[in-house]
PDB file of N, CA and C in Angstrom:
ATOM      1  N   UNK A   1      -5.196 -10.857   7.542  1.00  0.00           N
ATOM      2  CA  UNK A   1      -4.489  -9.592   7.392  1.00  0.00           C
ATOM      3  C   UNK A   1      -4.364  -9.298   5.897  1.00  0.00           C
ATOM      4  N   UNK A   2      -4.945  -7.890   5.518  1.00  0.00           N
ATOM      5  CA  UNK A   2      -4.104  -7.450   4.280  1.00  0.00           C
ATOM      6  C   UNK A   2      -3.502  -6.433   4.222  1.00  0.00           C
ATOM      7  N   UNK A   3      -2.539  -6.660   3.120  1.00  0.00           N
ATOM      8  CA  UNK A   3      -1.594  -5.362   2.843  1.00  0.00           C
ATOM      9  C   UNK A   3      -1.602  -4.321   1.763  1.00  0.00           C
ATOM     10  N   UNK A   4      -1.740  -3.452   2.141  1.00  0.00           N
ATOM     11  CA  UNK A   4      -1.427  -2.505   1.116  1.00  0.00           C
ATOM     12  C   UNK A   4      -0.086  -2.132   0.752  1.00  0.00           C
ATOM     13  N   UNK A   5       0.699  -2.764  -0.981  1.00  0.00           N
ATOM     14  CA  UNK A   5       1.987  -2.082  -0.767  1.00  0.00           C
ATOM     15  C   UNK A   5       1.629  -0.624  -2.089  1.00  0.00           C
ATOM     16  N   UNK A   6       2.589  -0.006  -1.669  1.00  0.00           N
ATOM     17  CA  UNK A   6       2.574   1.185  -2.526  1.00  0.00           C
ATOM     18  C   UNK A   6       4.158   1.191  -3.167  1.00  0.00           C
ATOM     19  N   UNK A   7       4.196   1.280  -4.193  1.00  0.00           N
ATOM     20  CA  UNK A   7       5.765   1.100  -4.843  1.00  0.00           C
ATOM     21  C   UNK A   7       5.471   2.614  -5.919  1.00  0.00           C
ATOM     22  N   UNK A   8       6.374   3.423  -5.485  1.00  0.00           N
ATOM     23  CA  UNK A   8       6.208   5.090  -5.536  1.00  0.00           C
ATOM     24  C   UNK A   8       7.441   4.822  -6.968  1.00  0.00           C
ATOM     25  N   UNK A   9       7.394   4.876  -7.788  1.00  0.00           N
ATOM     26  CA  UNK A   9       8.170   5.350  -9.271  1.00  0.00           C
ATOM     27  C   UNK A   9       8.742   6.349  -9.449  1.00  0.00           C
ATOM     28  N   UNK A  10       8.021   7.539  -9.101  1.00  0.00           N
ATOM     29  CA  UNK A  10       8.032   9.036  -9.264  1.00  0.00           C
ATOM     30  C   UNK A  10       8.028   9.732  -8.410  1.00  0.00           C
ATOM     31  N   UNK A  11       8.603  11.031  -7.268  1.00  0.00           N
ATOM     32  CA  UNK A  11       7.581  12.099  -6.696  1.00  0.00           C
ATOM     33  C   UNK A  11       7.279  13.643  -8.067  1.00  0.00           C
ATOM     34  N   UNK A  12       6.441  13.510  -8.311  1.00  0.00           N
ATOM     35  CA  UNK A  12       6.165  14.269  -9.308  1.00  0.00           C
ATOM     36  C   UNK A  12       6.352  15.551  -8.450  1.00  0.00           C
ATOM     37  N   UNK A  13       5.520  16.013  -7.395  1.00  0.00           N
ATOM     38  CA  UNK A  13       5.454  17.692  -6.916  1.00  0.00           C
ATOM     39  C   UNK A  13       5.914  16.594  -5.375  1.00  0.00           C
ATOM     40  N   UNK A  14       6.596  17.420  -5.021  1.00  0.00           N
ATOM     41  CA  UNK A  14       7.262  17.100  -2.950  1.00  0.00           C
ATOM     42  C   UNK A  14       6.401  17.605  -2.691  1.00  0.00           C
ATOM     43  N   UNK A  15       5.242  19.105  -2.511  1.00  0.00           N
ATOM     44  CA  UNK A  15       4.814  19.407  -1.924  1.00  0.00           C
ATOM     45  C   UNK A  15       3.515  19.143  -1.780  1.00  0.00           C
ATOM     46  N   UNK A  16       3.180  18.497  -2.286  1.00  0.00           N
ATOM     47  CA  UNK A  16       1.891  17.722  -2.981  1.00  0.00           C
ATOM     48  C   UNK A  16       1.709  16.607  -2.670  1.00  0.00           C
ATOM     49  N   UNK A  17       2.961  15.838  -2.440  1.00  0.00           N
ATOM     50  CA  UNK A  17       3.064  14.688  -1.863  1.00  0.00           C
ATOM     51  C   UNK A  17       2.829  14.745  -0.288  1.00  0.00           C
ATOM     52  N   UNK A  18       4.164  15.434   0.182  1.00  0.00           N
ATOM     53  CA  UNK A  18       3.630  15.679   1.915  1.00  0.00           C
ATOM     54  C   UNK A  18       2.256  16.208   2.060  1.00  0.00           C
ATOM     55  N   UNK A  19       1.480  16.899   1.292  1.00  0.00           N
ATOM     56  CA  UNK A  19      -0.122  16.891   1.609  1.00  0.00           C
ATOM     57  C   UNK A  19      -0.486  15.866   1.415  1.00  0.00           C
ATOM     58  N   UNK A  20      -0.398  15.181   0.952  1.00  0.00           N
ATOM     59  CA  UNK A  20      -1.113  13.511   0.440  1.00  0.00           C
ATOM     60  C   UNK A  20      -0.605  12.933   1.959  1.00  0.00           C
ATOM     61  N   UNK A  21       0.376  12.919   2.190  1.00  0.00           N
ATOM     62  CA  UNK A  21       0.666  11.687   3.304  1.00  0.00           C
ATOM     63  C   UNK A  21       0.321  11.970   4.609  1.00  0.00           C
ATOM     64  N   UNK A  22       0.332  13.881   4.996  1.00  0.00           N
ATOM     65  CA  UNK A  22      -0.543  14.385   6.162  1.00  0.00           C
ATOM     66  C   UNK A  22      -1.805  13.885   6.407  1.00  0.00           C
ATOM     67  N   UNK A  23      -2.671  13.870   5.408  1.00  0.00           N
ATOM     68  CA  UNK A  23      -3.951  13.853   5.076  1.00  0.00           C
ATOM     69  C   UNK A  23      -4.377  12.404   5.004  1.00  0.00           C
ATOM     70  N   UNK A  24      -3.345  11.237   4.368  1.00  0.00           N
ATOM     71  CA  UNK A  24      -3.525   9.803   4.558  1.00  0.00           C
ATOM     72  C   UNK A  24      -3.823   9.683   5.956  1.00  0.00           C
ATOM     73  N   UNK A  25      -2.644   9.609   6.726  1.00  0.00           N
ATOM     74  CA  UNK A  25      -2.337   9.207   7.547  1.00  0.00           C
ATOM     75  C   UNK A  25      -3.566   9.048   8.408  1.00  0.00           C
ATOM     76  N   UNK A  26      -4.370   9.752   9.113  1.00  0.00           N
ATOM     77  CA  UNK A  26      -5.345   9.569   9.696  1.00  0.00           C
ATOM     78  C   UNK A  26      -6.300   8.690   9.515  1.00  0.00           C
ATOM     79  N   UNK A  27      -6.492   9.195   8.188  1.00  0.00           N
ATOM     80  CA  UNK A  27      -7.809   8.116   7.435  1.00  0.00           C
ATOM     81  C   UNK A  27      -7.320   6.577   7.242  1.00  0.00           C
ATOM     82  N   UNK A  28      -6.047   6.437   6.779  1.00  0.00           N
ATOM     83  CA  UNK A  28      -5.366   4.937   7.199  1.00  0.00           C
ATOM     84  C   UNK A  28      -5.988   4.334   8.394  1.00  0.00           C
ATOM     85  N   UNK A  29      -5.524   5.262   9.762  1.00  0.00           N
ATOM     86  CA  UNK A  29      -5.855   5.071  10.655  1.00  0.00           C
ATOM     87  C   UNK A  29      -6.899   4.694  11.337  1.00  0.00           C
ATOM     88  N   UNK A  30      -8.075   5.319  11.201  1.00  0.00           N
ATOM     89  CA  UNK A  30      -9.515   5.335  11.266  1.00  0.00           C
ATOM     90  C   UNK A  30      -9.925   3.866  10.720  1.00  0.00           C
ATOM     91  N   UNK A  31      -9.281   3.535   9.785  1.00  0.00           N
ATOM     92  CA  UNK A  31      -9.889   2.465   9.022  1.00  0.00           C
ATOM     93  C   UNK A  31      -9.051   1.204   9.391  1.00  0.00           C
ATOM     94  N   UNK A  32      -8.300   1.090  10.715  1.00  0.00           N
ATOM     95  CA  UNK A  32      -7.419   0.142  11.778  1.00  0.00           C
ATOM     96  C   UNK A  32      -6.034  -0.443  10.426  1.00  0.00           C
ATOM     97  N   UNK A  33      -5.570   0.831   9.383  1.00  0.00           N
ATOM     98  CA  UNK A  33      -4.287   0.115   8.670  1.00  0.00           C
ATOM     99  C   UNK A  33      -3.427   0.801   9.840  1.00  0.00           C
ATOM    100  N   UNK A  34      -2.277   0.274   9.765  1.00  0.00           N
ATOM    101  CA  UNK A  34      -0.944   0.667  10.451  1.00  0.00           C
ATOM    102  C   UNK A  34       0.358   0.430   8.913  1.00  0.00           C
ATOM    103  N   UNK A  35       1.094   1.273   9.174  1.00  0.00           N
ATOM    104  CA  UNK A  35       2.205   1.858   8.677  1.00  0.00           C
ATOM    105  C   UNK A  35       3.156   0.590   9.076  1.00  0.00           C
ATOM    106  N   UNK A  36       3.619  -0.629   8.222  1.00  0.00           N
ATOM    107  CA  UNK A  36       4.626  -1.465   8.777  1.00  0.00           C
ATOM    108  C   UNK A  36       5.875  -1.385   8.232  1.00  0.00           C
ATOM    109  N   UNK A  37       5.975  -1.513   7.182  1.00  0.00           N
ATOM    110  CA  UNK A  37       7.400  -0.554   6.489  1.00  0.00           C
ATOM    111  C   UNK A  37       7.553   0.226   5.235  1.00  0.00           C
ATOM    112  N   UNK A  38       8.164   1.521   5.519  1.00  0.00           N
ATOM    113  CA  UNK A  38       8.507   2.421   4.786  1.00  0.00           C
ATOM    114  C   UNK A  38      10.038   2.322   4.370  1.00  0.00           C
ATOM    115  N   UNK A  39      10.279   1.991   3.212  1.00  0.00           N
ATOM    116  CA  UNK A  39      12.147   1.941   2.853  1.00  0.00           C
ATOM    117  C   UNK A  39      12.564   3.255   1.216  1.00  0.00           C
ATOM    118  N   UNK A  40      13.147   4.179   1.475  1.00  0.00           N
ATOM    119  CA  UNK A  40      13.921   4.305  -0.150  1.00  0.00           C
ATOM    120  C   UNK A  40      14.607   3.564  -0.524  1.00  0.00           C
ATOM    121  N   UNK A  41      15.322   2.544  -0.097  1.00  0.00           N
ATOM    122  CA  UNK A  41      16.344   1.913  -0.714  1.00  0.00           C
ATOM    123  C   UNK A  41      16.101   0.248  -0.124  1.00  0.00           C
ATOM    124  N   UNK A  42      14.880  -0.273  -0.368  1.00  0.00           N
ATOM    125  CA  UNK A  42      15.115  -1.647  -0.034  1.00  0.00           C
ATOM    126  C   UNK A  42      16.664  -2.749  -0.803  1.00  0.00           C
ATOM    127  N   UNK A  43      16.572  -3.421   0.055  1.00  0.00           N
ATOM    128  CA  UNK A  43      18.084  -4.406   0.064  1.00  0.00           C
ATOM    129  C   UNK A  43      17.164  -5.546  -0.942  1.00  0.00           C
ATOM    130  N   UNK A  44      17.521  -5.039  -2.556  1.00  0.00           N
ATOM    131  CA  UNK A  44      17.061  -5.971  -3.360  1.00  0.00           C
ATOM    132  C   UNK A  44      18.254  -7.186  -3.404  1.00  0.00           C
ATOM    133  N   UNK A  45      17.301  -8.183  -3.446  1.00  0.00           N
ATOM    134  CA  UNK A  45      18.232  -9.414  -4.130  1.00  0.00           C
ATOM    135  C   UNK A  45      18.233 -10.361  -4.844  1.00  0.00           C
ATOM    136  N   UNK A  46      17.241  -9.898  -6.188  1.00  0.00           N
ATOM    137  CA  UNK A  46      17.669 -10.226  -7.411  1.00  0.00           C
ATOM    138  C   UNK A  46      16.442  -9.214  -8.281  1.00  0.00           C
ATOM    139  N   UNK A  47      16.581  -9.376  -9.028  1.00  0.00           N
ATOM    140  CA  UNK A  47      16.167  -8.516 -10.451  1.00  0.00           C
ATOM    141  C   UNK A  47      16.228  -7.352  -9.860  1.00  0.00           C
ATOM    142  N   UNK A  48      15.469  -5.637 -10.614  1.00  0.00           N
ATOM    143  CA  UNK A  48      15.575  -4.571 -10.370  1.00  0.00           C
ATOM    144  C   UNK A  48      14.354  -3.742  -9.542  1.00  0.00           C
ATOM    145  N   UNK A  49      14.431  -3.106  -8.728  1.00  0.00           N
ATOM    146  CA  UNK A  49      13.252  -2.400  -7.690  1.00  0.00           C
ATOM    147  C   UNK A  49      13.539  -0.894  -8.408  1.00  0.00           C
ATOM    148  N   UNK A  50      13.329  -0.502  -9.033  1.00  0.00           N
ATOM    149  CA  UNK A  50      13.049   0.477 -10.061  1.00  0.00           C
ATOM    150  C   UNK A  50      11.973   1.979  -9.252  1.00  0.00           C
ATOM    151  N   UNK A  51      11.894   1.678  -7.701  1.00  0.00           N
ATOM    152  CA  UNK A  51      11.018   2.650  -7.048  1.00  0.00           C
ATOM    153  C   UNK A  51      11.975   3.584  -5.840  1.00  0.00           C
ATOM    154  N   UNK A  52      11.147   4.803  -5.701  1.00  0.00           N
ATOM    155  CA  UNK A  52      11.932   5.522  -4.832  1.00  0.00           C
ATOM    156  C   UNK A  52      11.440   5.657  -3.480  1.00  0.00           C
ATOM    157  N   UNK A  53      10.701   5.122  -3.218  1.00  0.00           N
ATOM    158  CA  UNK A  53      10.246   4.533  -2.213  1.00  0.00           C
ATOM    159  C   UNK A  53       8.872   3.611  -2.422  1.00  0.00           C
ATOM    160  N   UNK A  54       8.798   2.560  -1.203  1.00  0.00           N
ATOM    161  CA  UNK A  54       7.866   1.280  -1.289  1.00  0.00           C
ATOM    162  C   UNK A  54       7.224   1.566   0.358  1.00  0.00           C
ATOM    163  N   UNK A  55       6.119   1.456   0.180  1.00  0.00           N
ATOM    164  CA  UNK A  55       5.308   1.834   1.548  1.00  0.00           C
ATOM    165  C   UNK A  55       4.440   0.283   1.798  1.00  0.00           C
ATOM    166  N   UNK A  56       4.420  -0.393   2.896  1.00  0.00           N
ATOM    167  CA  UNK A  56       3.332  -1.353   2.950  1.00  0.00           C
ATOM    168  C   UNK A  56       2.378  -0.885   4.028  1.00  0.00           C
ATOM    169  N   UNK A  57       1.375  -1.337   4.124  1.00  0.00           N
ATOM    170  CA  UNK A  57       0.250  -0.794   5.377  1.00  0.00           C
ATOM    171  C   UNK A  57      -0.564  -1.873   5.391  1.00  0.00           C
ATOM    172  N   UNK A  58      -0.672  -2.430   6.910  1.00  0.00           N
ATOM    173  CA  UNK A  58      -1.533  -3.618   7.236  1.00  0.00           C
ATOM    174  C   UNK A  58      -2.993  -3.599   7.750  1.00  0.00           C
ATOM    175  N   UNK A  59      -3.497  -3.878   7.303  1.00  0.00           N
ATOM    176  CA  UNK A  59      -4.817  -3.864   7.812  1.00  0.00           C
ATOM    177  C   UNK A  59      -5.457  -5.236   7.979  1.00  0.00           C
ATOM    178  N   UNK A  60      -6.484  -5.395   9.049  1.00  0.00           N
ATOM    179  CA  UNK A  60      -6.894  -6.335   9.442  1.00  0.00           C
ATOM    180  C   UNK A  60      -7.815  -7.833   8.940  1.00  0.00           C
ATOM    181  N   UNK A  61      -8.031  -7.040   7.431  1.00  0.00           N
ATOM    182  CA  UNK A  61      -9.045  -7.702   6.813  1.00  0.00           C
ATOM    183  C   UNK A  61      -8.860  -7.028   5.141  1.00  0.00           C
ATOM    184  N   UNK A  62      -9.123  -7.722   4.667  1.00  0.00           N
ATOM    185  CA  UNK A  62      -9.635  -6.878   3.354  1.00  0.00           C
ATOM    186  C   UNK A  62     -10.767  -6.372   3.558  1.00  0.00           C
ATOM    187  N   UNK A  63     -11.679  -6.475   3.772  1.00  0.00           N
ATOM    188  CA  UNK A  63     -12.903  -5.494   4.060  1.00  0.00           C
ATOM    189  C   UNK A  63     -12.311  -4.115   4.367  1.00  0.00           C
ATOM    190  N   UNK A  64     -11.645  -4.536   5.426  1.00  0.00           N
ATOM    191  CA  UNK A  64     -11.208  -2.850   6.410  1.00  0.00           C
ATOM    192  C   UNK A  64     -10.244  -2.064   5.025  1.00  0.00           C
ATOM    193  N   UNK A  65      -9.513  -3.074   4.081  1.00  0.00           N
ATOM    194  CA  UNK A  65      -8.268  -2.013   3.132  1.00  0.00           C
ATOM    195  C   UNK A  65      -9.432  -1.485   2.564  1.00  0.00           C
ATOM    196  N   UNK A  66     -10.338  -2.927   1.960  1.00  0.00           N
ATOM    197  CA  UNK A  66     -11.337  -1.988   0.460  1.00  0.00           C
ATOM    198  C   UNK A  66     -12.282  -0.622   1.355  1.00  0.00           C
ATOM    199  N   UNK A  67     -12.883  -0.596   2.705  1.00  0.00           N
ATOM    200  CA  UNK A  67     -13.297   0.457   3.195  1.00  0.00           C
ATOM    201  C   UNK A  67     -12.484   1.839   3.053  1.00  0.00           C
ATOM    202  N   UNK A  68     -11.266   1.127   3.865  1.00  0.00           N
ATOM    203  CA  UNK A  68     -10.069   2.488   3.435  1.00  0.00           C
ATOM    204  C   UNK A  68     -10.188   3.150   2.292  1.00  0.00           C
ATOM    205  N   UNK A  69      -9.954   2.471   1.020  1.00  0.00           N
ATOM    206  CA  UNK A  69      -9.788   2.864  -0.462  1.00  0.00           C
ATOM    207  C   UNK A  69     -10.599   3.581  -0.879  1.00  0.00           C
ATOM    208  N   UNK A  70     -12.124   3.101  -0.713  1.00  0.00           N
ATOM    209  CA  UNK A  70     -13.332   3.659  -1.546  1.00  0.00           C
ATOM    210  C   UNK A  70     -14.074   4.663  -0.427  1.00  0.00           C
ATOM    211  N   UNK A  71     -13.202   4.729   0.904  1.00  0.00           N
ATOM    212  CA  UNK A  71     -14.313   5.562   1.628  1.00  0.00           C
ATOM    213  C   UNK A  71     -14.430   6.985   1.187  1.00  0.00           C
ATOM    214  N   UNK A  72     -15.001   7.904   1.223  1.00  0.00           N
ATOM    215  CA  UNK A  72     -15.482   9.504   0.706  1.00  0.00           C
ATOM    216  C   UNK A  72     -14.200  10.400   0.959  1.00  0.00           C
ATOM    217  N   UNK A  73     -13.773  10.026   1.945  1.00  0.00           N
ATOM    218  CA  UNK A  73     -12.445  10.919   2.921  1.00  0.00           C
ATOM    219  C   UNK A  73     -11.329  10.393   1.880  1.00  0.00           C
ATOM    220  N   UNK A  74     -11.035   9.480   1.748  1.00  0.00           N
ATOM    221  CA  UNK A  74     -10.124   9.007   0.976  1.00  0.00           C
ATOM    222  C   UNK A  74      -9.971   9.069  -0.536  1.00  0.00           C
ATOM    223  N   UNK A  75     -10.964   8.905  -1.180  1.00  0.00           N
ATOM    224  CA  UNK A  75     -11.364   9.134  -2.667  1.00  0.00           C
ATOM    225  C   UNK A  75     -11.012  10.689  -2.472  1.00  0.00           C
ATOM    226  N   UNK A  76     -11.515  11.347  -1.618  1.00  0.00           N
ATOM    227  CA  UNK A  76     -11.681  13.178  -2.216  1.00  0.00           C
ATOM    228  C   UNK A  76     -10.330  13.554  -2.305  1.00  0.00           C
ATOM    229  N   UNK A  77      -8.996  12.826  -1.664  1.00  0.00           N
ATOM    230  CA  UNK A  77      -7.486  13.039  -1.987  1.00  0.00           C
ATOM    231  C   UNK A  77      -6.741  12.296  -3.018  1.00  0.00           C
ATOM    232  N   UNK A  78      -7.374  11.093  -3.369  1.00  0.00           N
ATOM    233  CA  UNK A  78      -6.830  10.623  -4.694  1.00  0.00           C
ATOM    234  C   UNK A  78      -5.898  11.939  -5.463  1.00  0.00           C
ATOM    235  N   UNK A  79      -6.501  12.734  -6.090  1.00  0.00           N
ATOM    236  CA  UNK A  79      -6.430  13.500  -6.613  1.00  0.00           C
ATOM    237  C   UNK A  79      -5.119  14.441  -6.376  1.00  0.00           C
ATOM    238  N   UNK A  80      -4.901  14.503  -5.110  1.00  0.00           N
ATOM    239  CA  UNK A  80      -3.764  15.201  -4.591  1.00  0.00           C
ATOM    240  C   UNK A  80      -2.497  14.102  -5.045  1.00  0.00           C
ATOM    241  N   UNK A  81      -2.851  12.939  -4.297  1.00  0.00           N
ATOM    242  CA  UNK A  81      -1.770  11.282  -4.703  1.00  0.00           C
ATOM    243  C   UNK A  81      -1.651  11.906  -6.197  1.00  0.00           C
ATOM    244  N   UNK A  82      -2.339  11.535  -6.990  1.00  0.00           N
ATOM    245  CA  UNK A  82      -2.229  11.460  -8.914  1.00  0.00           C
ATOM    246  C   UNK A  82      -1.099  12.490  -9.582  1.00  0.00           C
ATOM    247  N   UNK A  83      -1.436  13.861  -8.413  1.00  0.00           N
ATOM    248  CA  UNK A  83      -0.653  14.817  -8.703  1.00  0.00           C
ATOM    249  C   UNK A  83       0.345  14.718  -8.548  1.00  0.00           C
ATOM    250  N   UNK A  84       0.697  14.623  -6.975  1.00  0.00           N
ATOM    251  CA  UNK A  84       1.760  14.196  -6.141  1.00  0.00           C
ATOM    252  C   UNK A  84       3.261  13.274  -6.948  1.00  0.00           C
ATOM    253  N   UNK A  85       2.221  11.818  -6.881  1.00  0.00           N
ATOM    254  CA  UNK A  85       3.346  10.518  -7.423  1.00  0.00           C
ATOM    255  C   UNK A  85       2.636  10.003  -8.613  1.00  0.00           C
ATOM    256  N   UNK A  86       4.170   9.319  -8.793  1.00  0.00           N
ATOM    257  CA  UNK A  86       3.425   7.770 -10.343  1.00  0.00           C
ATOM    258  C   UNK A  86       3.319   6.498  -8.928  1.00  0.00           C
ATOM    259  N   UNK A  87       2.986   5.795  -8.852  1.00  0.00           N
ATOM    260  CA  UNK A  87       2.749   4.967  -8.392  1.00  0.00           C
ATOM    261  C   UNK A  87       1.921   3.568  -8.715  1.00  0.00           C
ATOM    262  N   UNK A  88       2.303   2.350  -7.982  1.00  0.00           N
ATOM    263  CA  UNK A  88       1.351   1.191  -7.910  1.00  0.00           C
ATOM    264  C   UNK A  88       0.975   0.635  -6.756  1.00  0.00           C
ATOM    265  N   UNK A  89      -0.456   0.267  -6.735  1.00  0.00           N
ATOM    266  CA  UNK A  89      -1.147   0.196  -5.636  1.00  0.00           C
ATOM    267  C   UNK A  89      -1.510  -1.023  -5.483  1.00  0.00           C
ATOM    268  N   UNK A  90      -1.259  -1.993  -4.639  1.00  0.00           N
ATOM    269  CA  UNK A  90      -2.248  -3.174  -4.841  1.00  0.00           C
ATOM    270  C   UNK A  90      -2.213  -3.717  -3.344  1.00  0.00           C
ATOM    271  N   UNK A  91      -3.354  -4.537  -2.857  1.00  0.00           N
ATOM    272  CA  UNK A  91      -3.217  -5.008  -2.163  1.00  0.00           C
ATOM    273  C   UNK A  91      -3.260  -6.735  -2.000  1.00  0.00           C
ATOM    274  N   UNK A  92      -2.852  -6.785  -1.058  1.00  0.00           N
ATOM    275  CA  UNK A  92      -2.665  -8.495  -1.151  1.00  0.00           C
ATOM    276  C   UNK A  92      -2.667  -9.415   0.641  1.00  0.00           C
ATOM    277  N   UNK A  93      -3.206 -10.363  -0.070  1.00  0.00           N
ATOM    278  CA  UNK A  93      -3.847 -10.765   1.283  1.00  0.00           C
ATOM    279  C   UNK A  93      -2.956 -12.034   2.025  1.00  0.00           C
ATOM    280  N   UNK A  94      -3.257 -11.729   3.766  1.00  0.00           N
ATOM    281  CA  UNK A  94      -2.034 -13.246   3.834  1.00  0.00           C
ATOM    282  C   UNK A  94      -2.969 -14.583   3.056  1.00  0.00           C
ATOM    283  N   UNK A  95      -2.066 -15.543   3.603  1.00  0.00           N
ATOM    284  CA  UNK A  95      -2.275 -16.884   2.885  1.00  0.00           C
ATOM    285  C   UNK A  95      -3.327 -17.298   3.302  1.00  0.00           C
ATOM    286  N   UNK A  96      -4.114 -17.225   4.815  1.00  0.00           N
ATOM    287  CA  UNK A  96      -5.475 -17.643   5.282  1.00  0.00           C
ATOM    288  C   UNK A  96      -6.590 -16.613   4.344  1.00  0.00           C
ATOM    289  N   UNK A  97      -6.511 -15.643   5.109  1.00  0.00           N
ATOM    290  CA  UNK A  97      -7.402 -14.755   4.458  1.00  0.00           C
ATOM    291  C   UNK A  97      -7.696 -15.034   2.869  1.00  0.00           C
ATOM    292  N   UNK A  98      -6.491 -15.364   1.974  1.00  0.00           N
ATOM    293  CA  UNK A  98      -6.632 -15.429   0.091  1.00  0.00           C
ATOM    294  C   UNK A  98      -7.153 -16.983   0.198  1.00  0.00           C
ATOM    295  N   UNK A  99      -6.911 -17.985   1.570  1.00  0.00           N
ATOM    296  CA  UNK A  99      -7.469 -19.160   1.465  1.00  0.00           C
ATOM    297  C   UNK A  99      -6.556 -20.014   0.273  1.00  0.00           C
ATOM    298  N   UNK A 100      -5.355 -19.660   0.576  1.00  0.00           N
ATOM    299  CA  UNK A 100      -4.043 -20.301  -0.046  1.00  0.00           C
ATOM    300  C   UNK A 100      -3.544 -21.198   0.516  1.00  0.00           C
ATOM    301  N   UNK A 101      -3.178 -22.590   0.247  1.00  0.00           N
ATOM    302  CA  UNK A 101      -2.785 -23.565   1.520  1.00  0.00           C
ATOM    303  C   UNK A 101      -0.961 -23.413   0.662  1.00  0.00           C
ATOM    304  N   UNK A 102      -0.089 -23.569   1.909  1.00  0.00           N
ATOM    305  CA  UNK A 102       1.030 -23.042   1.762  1.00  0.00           C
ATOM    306  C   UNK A 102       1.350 -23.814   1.769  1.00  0.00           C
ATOM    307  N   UNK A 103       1.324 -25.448   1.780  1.00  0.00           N
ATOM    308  CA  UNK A 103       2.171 -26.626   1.415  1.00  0.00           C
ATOM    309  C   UNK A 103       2.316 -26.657  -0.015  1.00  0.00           C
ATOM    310  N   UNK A 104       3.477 -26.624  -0.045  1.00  0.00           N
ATOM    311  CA  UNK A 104       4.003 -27.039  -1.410  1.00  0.00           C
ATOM    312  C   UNK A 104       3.664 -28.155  -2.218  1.00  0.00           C
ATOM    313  N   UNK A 105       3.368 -28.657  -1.272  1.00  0.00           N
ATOM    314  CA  UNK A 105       2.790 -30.351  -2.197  1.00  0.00           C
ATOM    315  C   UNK A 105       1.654 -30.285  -2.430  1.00  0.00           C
ATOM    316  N   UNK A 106       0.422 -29.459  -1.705  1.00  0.00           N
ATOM    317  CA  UNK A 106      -0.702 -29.472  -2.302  1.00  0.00           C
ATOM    318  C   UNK A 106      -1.402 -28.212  -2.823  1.00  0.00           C
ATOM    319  N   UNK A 107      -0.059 -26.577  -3.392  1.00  0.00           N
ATOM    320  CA  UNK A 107      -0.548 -25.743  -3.680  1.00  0.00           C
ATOM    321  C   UNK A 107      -0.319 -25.708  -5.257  1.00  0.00           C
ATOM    322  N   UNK A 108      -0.128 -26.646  -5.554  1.00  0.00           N
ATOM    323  CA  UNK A 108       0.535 -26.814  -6.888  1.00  0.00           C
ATOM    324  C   UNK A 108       1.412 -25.467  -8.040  1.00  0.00           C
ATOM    325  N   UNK A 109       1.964 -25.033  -6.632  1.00  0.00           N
ATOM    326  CA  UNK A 109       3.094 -23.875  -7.293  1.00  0.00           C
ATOM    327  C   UNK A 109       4.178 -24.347  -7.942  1.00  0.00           C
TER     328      UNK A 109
END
């Protein structure tokens, strides 16, 4: 599984934005992400979350996010997003998929 989180800084234009997220939404879809949580006000508990809203979206693979990202449908709205919000984008993968072994004793974290 990977995730896409989105940690939103800014809404620069509202109306610009709800076109961005009409217009996501499908193409998310198409490309098997799902919508797992949307918060304005996550329950931080410790240092500062400095965003006005944080979006994550799961998808099945990294293959399927990087398809999402770079597909034609998706690139041609960038542009609307840029306008829209400030934002950061990254995605991140579970612990199998990044091929992370989660014992503490032998991940040398």
């Amino acid at each position: 599984m990977t995730y896409v989180v989105v940690t939103i800084k800014t809404i620069k234009d509202l109306a610009a934005f709800r076109d961005y997220a009409v217009r996501a939404e499908p193409i998310i879809a198409r490309h098997g992400g799902k919508y797992v949580a949307v918060d304005k006000s996550p329950d931080v508990r410790q240092g500062e979350w400095p965003f006005v809203r944080t979006v994550i979206v799961a998808y099945p693979d990294y293959a399927a996010a990087q398809r999402w990202y770079t597909s034609p449908e998706y690139q041609e709205i960038i542009p609307i997003r840029m306008r829209a919000i400030d934002a950061n984008i990254v995605m991140v993968r579970d612990p199998e998929e990044a091929q992370v072994d989660m014992d503490p004793r032998k991940s040398g974290a």
